[in-house]
C-alpha atoms as a PDB file:
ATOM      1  CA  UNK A   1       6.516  30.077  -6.854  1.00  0.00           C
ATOM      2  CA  UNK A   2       6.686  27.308  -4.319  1.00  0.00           C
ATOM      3  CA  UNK A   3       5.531  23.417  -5.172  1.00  0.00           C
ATOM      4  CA  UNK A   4       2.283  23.705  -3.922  1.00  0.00           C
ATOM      5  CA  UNK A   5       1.290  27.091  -6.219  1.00  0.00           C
ATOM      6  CA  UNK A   6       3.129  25.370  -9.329  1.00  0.00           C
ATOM      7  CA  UNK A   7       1.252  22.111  -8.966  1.00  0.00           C
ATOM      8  CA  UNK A   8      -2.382  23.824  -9.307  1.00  0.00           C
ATOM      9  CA  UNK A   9      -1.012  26.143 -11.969  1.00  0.00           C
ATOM     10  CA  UNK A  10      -0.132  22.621 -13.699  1.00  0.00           C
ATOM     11  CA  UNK A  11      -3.537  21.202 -12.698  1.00  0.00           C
ATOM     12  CA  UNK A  12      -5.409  24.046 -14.616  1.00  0.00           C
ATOM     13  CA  UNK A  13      -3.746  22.410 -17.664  1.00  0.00           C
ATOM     14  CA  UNK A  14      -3.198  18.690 -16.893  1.00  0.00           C
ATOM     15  CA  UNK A  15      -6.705  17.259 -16.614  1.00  0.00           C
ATOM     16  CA  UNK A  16      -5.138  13.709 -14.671  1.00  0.00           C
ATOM     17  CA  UNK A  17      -3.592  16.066 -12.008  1.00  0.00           C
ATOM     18  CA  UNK A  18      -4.801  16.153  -8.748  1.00  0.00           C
ATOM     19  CA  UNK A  19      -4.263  12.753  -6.857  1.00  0.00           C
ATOM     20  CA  UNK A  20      -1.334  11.006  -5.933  1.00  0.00           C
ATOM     21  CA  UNK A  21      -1.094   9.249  -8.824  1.00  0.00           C
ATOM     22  CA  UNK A  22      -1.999   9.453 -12.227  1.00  0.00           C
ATOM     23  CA  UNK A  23      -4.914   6.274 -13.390  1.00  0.00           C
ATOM     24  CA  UNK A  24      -4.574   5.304 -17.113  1.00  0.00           C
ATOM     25  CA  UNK A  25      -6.747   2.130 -18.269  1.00  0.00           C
ATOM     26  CA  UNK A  26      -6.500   0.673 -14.467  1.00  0.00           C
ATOM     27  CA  UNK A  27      -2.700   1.434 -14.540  1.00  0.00           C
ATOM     28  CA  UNK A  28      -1.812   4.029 -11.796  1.00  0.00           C
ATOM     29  CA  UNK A  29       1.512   5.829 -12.311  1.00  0.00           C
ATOM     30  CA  UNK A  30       3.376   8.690 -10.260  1.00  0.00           C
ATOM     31  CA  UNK A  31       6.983  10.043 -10.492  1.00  0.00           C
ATOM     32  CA  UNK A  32       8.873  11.697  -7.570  1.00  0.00           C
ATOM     33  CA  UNK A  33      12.071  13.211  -7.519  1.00  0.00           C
ATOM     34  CA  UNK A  34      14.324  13.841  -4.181  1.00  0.00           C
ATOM     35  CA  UNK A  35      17.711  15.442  -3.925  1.00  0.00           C
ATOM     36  CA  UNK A  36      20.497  15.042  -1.542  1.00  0.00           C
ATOM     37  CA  UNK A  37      20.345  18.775   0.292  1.00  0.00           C
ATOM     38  CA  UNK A  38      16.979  18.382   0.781  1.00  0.00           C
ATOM     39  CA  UNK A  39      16.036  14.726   1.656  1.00  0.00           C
ATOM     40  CA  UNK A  40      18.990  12.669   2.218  1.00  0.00           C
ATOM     41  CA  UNK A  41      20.558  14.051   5.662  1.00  0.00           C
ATOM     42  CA  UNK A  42      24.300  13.803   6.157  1.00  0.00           C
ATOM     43  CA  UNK A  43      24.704  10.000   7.604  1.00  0.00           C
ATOM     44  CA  UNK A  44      22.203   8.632   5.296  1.00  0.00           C
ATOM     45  CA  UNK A  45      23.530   5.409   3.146  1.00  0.00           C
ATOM     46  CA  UNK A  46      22.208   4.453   0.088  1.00  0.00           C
ATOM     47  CA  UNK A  47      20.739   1.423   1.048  1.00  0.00           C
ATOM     48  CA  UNK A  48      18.250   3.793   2.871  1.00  0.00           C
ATOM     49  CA  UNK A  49      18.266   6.284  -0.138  1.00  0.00           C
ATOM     50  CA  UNK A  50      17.227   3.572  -2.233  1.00  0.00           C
ATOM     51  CA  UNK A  51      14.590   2.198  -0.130  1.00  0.00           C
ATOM     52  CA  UNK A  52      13.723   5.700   0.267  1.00  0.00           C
ATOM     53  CA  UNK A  53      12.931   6.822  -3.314  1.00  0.00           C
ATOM     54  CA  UNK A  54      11.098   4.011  -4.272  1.00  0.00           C
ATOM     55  CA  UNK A  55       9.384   3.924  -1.413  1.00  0.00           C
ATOM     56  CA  UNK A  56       7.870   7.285  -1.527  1.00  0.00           C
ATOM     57  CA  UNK A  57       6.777   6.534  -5.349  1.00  0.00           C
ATOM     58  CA  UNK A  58       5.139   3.013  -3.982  1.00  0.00           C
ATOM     59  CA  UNK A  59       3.705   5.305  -1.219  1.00  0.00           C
ATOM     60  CA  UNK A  60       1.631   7.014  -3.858  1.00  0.00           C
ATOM     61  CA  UNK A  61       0.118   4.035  -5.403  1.00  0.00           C
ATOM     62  CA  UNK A  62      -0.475   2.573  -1.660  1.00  0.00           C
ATOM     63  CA  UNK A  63      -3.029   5.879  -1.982  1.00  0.00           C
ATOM     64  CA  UNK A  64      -4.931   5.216  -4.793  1.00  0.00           C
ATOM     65  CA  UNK A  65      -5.742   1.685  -3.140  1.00  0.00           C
ATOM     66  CA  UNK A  66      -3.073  -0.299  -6.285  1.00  0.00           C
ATOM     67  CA  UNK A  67      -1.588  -3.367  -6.122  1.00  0.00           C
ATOM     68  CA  UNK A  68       1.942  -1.880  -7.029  1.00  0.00           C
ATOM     69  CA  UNK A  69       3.225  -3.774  -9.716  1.00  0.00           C
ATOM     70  CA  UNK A  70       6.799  -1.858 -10.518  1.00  0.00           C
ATOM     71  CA  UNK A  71       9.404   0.708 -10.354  1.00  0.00           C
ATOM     72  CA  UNK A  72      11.973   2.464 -11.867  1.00  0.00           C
ATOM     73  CA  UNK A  73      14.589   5.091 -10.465  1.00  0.00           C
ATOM     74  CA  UNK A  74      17.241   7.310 -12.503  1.00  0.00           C
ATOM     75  CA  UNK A  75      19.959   7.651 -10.312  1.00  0.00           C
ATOM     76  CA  UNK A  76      22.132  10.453 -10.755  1.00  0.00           C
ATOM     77  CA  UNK A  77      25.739  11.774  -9.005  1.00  0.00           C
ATOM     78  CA  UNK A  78      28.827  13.480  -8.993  1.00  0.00           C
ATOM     79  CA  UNK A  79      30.450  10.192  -9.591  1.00  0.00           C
ATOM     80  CA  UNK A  80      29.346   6.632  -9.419  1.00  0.00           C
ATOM     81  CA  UNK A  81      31.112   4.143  -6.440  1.00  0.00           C
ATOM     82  CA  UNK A  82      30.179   0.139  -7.034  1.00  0.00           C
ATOM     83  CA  UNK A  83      29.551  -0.155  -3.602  1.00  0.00           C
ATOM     84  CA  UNK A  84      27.016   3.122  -3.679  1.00  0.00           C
ATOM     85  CA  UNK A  85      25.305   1.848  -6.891  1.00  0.00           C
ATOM     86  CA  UNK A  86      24.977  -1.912  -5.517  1.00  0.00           C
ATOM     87  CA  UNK A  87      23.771  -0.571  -1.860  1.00  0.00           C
ATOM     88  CA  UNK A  88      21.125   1.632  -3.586  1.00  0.00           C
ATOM     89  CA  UNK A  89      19.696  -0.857  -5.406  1.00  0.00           C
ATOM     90  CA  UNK A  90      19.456  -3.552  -3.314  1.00  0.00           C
ATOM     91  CA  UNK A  91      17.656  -0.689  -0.890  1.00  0.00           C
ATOM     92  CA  UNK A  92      15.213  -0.237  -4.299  1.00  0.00           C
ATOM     93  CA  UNK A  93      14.734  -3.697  -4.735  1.00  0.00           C
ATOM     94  CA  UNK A  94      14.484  -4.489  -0.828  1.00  0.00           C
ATOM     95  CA  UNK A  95      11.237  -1.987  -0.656  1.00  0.00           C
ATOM     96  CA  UNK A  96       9.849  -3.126  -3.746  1.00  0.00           C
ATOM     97  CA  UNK A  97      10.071  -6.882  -2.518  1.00  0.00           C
ATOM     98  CA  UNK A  98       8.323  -5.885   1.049  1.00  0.00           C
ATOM     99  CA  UNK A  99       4.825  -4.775  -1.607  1.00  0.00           C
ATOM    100  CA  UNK A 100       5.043  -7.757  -3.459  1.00  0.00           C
ATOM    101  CA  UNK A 101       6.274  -5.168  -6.522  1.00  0.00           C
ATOM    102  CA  UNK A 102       9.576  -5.639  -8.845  1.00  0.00           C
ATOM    103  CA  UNK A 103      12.322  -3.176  -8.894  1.00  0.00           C
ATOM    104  CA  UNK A 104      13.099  -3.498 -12.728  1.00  0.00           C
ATOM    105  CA  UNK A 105      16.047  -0.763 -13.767  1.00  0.00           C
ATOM    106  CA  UNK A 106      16.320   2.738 -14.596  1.00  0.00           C
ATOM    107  CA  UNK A 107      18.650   5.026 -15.760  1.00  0.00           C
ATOM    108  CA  UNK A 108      22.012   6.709 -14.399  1.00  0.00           C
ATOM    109  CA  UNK A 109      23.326  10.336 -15.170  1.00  0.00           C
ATOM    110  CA  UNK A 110      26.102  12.487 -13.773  1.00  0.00           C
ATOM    111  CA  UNK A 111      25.242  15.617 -12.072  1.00  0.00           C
ATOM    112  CA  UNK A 112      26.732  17.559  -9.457  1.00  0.00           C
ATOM    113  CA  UNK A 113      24.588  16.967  -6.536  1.00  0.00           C
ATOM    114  CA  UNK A 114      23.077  12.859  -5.356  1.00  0.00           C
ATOM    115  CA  UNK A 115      19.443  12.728  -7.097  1.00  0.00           C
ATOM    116  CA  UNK A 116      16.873  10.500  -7.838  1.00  0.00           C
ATOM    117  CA  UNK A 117      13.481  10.686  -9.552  1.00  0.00           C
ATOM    118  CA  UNK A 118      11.718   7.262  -9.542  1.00  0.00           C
ATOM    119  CA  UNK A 119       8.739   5.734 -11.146  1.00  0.00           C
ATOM    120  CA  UNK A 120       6.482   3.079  -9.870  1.00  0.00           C
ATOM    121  CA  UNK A 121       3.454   1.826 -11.499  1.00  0.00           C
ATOM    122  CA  UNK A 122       0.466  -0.142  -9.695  1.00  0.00           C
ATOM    123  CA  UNK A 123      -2.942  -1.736 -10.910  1.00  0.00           C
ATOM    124  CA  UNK A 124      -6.711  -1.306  -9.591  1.00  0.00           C
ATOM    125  CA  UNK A 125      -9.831  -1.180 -11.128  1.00  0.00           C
ATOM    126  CA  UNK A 126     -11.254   1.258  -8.853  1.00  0.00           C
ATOM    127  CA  UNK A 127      -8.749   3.811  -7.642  1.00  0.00           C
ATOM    128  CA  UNK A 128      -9.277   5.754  -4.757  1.00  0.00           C
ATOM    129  CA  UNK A 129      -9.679   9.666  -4.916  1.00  0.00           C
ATOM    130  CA  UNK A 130      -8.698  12.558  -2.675  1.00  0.00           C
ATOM    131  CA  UNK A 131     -12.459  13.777  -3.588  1.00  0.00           C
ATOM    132  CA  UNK A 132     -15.029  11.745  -1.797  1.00  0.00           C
ATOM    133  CA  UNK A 133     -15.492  12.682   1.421  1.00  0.00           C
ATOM    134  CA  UNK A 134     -18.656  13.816   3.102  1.00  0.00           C
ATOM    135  CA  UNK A 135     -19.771  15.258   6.448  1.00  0.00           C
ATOM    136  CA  UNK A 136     -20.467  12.222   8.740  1.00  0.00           C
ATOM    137  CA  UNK A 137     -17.488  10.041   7.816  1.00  0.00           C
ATOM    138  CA  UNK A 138     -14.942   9.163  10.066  1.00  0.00           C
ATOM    139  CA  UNK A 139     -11.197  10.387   9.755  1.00  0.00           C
ATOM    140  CA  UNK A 140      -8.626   7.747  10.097  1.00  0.00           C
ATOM    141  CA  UNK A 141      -4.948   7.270   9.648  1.00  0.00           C
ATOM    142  CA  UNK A 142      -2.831   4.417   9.418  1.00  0.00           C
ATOM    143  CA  UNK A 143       0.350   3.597  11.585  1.00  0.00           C
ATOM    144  CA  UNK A 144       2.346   6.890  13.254  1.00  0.00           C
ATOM    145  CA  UNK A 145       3.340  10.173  12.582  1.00  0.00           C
ATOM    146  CA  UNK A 146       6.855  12.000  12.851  1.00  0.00           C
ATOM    147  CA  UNK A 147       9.193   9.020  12.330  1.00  0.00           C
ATOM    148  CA  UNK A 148      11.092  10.907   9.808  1.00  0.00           C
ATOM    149  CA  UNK A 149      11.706  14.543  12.048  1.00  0.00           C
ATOM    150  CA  UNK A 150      12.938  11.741  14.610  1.00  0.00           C
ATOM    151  CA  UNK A 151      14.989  11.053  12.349  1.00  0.00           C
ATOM    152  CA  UNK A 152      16.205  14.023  11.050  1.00  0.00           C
ATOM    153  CA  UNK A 153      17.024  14.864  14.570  1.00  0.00           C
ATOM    154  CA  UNK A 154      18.969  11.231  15.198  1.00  0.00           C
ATOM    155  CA  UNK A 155      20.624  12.147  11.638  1.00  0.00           C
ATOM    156  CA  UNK A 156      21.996  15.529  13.183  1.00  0.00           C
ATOM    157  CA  UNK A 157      22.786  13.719  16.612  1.00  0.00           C
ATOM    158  CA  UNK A 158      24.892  11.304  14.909  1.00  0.00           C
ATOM    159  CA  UNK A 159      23.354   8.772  15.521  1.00  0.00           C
ATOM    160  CA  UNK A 160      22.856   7.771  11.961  1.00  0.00           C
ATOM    161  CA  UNK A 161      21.862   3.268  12.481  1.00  0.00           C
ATOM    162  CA  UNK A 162      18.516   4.250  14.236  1.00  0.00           C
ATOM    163  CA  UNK A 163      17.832   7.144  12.092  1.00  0.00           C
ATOM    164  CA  UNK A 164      18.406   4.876   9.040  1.00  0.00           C
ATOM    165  CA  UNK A 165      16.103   2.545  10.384  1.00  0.00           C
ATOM    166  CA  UNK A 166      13.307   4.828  10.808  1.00  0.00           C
ATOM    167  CA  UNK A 167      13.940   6.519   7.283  1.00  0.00           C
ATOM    168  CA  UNK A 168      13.078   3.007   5.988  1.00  0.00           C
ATOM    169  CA  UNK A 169       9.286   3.486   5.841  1.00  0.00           C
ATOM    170  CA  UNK A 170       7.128   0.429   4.410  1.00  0.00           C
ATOM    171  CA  UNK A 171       4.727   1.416   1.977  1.00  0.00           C
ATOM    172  CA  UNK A 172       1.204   0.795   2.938  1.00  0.00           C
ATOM    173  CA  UNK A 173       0.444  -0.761  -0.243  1.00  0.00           C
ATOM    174  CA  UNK A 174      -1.318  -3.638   1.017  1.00  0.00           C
ATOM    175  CA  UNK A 175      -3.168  -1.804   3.681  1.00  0.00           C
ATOM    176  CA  UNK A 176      -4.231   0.504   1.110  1.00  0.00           C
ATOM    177  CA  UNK A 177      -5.735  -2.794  -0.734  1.00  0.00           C
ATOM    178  CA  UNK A 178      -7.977  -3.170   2.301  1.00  0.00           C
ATOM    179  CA  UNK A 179      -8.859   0.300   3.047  1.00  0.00           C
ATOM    180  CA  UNK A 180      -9.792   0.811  -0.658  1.00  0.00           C
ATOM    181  CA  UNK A 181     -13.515  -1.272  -0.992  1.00  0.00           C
ATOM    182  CA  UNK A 182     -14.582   0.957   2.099  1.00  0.00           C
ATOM    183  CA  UNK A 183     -12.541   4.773   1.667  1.00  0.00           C
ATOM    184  CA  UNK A 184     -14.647   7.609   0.372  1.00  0.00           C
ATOM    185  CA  UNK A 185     -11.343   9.770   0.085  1.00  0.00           C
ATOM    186  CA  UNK A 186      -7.789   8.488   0.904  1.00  0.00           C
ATOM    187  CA  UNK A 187      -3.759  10.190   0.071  1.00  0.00           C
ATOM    188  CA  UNK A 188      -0.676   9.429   1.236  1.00  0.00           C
ATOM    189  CA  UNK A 189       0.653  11.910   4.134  1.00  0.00           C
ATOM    190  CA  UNK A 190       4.087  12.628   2.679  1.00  0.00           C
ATOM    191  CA  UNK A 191       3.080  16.175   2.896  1.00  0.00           C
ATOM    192  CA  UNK A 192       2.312  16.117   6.747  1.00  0.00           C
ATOM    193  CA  UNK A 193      -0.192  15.087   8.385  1.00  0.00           C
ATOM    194  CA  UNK A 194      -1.802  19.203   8.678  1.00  0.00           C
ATOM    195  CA  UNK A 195      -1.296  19.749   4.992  1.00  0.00           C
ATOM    196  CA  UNK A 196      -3.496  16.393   4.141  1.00  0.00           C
ATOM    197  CA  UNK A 197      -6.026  17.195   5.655  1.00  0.00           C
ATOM    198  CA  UNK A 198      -6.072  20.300   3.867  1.00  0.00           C
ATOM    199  CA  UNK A 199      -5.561  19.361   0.376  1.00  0.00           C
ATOM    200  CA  UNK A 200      -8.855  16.567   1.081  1.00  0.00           C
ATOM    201  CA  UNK A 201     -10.650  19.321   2.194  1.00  0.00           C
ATOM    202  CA  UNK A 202     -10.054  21.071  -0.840  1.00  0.00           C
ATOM    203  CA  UNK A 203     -10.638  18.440  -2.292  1.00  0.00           C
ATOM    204  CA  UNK A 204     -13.956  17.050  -1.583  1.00  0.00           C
ATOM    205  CA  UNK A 205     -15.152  20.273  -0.584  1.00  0.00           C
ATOM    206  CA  UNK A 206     -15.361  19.556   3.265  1.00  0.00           C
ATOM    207  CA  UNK A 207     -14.402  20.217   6.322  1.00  0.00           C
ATOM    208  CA  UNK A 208     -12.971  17.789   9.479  1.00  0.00           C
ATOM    209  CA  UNK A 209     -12.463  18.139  13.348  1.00  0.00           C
ATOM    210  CA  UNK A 210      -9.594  15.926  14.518  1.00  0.00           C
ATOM    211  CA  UNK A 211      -9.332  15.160  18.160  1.00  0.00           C
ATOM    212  CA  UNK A 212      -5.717  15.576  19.389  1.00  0.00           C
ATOM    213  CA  UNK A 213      -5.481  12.860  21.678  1.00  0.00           C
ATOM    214  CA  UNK A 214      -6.377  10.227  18.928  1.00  0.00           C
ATOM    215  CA  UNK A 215      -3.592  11.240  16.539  1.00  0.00           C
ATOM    216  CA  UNK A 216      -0.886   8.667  16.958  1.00  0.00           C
ATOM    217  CA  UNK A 217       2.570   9.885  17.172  1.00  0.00           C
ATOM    218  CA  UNK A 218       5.523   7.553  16.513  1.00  0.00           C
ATOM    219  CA  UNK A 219       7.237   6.295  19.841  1.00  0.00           C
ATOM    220  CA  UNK A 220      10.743   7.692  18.320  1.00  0.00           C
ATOM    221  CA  UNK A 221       9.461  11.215  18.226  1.00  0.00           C
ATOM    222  CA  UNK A 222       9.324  11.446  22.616  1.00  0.00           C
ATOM    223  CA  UNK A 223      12.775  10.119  22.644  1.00  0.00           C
ATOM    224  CA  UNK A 224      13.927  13.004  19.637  1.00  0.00           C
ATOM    225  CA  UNK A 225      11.729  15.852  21.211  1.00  0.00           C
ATOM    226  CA  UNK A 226      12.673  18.060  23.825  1.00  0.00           C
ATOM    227  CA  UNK A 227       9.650  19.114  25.095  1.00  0.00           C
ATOM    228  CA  UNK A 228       5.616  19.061  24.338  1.00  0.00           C
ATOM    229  CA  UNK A 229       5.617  21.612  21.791  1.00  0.00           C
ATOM    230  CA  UNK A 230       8.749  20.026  19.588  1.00  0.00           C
ATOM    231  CA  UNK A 231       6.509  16.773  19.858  1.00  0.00           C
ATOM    232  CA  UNK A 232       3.268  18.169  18.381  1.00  0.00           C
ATOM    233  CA  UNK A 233       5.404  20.025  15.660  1.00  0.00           C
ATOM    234  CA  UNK A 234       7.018  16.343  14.668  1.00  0.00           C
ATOM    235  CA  UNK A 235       3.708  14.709  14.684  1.00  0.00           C
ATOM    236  CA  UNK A 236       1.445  16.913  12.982  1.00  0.00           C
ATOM    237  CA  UNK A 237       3.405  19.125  10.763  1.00  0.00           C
ATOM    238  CA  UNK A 238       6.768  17.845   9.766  1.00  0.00           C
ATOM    239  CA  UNK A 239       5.732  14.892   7.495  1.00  0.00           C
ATOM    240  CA  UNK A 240       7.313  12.385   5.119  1.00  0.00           C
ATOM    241  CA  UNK A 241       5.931   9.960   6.963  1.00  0.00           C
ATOM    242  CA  UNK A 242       3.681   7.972   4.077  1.00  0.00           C
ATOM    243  CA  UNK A 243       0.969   6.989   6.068  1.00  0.00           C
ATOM    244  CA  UNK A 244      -2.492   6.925   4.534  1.00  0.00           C
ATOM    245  CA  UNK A 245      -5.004   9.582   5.723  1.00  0.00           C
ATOM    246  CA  UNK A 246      -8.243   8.381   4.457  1.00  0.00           C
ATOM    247  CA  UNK A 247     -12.096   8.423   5.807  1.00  0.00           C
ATOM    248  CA  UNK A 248     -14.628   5.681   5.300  1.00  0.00           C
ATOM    249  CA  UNK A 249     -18.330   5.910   6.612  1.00  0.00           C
ATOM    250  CA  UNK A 250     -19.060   5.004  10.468  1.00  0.00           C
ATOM    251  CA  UNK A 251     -20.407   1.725   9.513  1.00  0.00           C
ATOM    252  CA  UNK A 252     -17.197   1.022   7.588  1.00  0.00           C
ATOM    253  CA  UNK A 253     -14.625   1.488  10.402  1.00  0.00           C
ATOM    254  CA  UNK A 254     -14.903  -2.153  12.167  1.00  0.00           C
ATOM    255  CA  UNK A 255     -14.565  -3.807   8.284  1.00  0.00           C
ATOM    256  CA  UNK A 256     -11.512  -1.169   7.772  1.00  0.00           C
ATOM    257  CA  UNK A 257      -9.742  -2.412  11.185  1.00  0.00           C
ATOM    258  CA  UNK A 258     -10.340  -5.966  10.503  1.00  0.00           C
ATOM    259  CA  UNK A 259      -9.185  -5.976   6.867  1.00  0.00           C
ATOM    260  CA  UNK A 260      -5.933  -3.779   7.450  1.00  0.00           C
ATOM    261  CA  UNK A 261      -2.330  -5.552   8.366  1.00  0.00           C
ATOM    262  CA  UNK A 262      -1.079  -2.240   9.493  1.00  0.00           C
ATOM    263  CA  UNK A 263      -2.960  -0.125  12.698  1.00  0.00           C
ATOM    264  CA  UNK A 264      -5.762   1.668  11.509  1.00  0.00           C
ATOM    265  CA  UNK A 265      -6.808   5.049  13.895  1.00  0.00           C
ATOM    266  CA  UNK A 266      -9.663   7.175  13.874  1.00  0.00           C
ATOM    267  CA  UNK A 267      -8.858  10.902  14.658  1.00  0.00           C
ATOM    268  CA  UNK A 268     -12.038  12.716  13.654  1.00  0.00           C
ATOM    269  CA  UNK A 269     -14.696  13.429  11.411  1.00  0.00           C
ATOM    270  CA  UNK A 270     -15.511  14.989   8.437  1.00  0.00           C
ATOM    271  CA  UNK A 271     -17.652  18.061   8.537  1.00  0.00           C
ATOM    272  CA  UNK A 272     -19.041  20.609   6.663  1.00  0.00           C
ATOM    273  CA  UNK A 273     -16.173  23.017   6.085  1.00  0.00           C
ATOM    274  CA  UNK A 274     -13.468  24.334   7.958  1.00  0.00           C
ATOM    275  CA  UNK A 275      -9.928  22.137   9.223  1.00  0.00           C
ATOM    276  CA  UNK A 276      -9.906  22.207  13.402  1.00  0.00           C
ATOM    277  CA  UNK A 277      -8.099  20.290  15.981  1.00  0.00           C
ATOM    278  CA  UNK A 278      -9.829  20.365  19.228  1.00  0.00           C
ATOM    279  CA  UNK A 279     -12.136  22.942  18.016  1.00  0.00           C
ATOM    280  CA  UNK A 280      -9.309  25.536  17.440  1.00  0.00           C
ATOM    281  CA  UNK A 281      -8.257  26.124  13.269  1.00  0.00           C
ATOM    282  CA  UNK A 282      -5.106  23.257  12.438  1.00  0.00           C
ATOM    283  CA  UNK A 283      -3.109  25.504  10.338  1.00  0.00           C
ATOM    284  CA  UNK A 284      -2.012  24.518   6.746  1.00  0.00           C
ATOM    285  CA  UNK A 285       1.403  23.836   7.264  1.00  0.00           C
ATOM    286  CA  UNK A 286       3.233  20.777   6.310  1.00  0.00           C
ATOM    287  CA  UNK A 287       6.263  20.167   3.873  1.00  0.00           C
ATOM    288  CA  UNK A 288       6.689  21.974   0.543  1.00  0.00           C
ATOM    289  CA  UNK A 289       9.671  21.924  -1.553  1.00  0.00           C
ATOM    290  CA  UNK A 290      10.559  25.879  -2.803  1.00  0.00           C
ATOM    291  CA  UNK A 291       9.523  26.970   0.882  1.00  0.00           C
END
């Protein structure tokens, strides 16, 4: 079975399952675990692979509207290089610093291919759910979408400095902070941008109608993409991005804007059931590890 099939098998049994992090007496808590084949393209240092990991585990608290507080990363490889080990942490403790969180240890193993599952921990008293949304809010995204395929194509092209740079996402803890008082429904996008929007639906039972035009795509991606249809693929499906895909009601959209450091876009509305872009069914594709 693929990721998405084994996580609601594990749901049916794990009663805290189901956002993108785990709440526990106001502590939220998520683990994520990335491997070189799959996430860390040839060219990719491990200053970026540190930032990376942690990153994607602070990316998950950023959802649940946290303060992120800490994290954690076992680190394991074939062998382990001082400069390697140093570069990855100070890329851990670099992305931890940039959310006002504390990069605190972890634990190292060998094993015969570059891995890391991290930990990060955050605090709120009133987490934000992917259940919440009803028909009349607004749909709205933070920052851009399809940095990383840029990337992945830069990675590929050799050009490995600019695609470093745009692997090194920030979390969006701290506009996750401000979106949180006013959200009905919010989760990270690591998925894609597509695939969100169909796990909120599930979700809170709804449906939404995105307008094309509004979705922002990442300035990187029209340099990376040959033509109109590579662009729309990078934007909408590709994802690990970690922006926050989130709706609030209409009367909540000017306080959103005003309250959020990062870009805040709205690119539809939530509706009764059904997932459409410009009236025509946005398929439920995105990025799924086991696919």
């Amino acid at each position: 079975m693929n990721e998405r099939t084994a996580l609601a098998l594990l749901g049916e049994s794990v009663g805290a399952a189901g956002d993108d992090a785990a709440v526990v007496d106001d502590q939220v808590l998520t683990t994520d675990m990335l491997h070189e084949t799959t996430d860390f393209p040839d060219g990719t240092t491990r200053y970026t692979a540190g930032w990376r990991s942690v990153g994607a585990s602070l990316s998950d608290v950023a959802a649940m509207g946290a303060d992120a507080t800490a994290a954690v990363a076992a680190y394991a490889a074939p062998s382990f290089g001082e400069a390697e080990l140093a570069a990855f942490v100070d890329g851990a403790t670099a992305v931890c610093e940039r959310v006002d969180a504390e990069y605190v240890g972890g634990d190292l193993d060998e094993h015969d291919e570059f891995t890391v599952a991290t930990t990060a921990l955050g605090e709120t008293t009133a987490p934000v759910r992917r259940r919440g949304a009803v028909p009349g809010d607004r749909l709205c995204v933070t920052g851009t979408f399809g940095r990383s395929a840029a990337a992945l194509r830069l990675f590929r092209r050799g050009k490995t400095e600019r695609a470093n740079d745009l692997f090194r996402f920030e979390p969006r803890v701290a506009a996750g902070r401000a979106i949180a008082p006013h959200a009905t429904a919010m989760m990270d996008s690591s998925d894609g941008f597509a695939r969100s929007l169909h796990q909120l639906s599930e979700a809170s039972g709804c449906g939404f109608a995105v307008e094309e035009a509004a979705v922002p795509v990442d300035d990187s991606v029209d340099a990376a993409a040959d033509t109109a249809d590579e662009r729309r693929e990078m934007g909408l499906f590709f994802g690990e991005d970690f922006e926050l895909v989130f709706t609030v009601s209409e009367d909540a959209v000017a306080a959103v804007r005003d309250a959020s450091p990062t870009r805040i876009t709205v690119v539809g509305d939530v509706t009764e059931s059904g997932v459409t872009i410009d009236g025509d069914a946005l398929p439920d594709r995105g990025f799924t590890h086991g696919e």
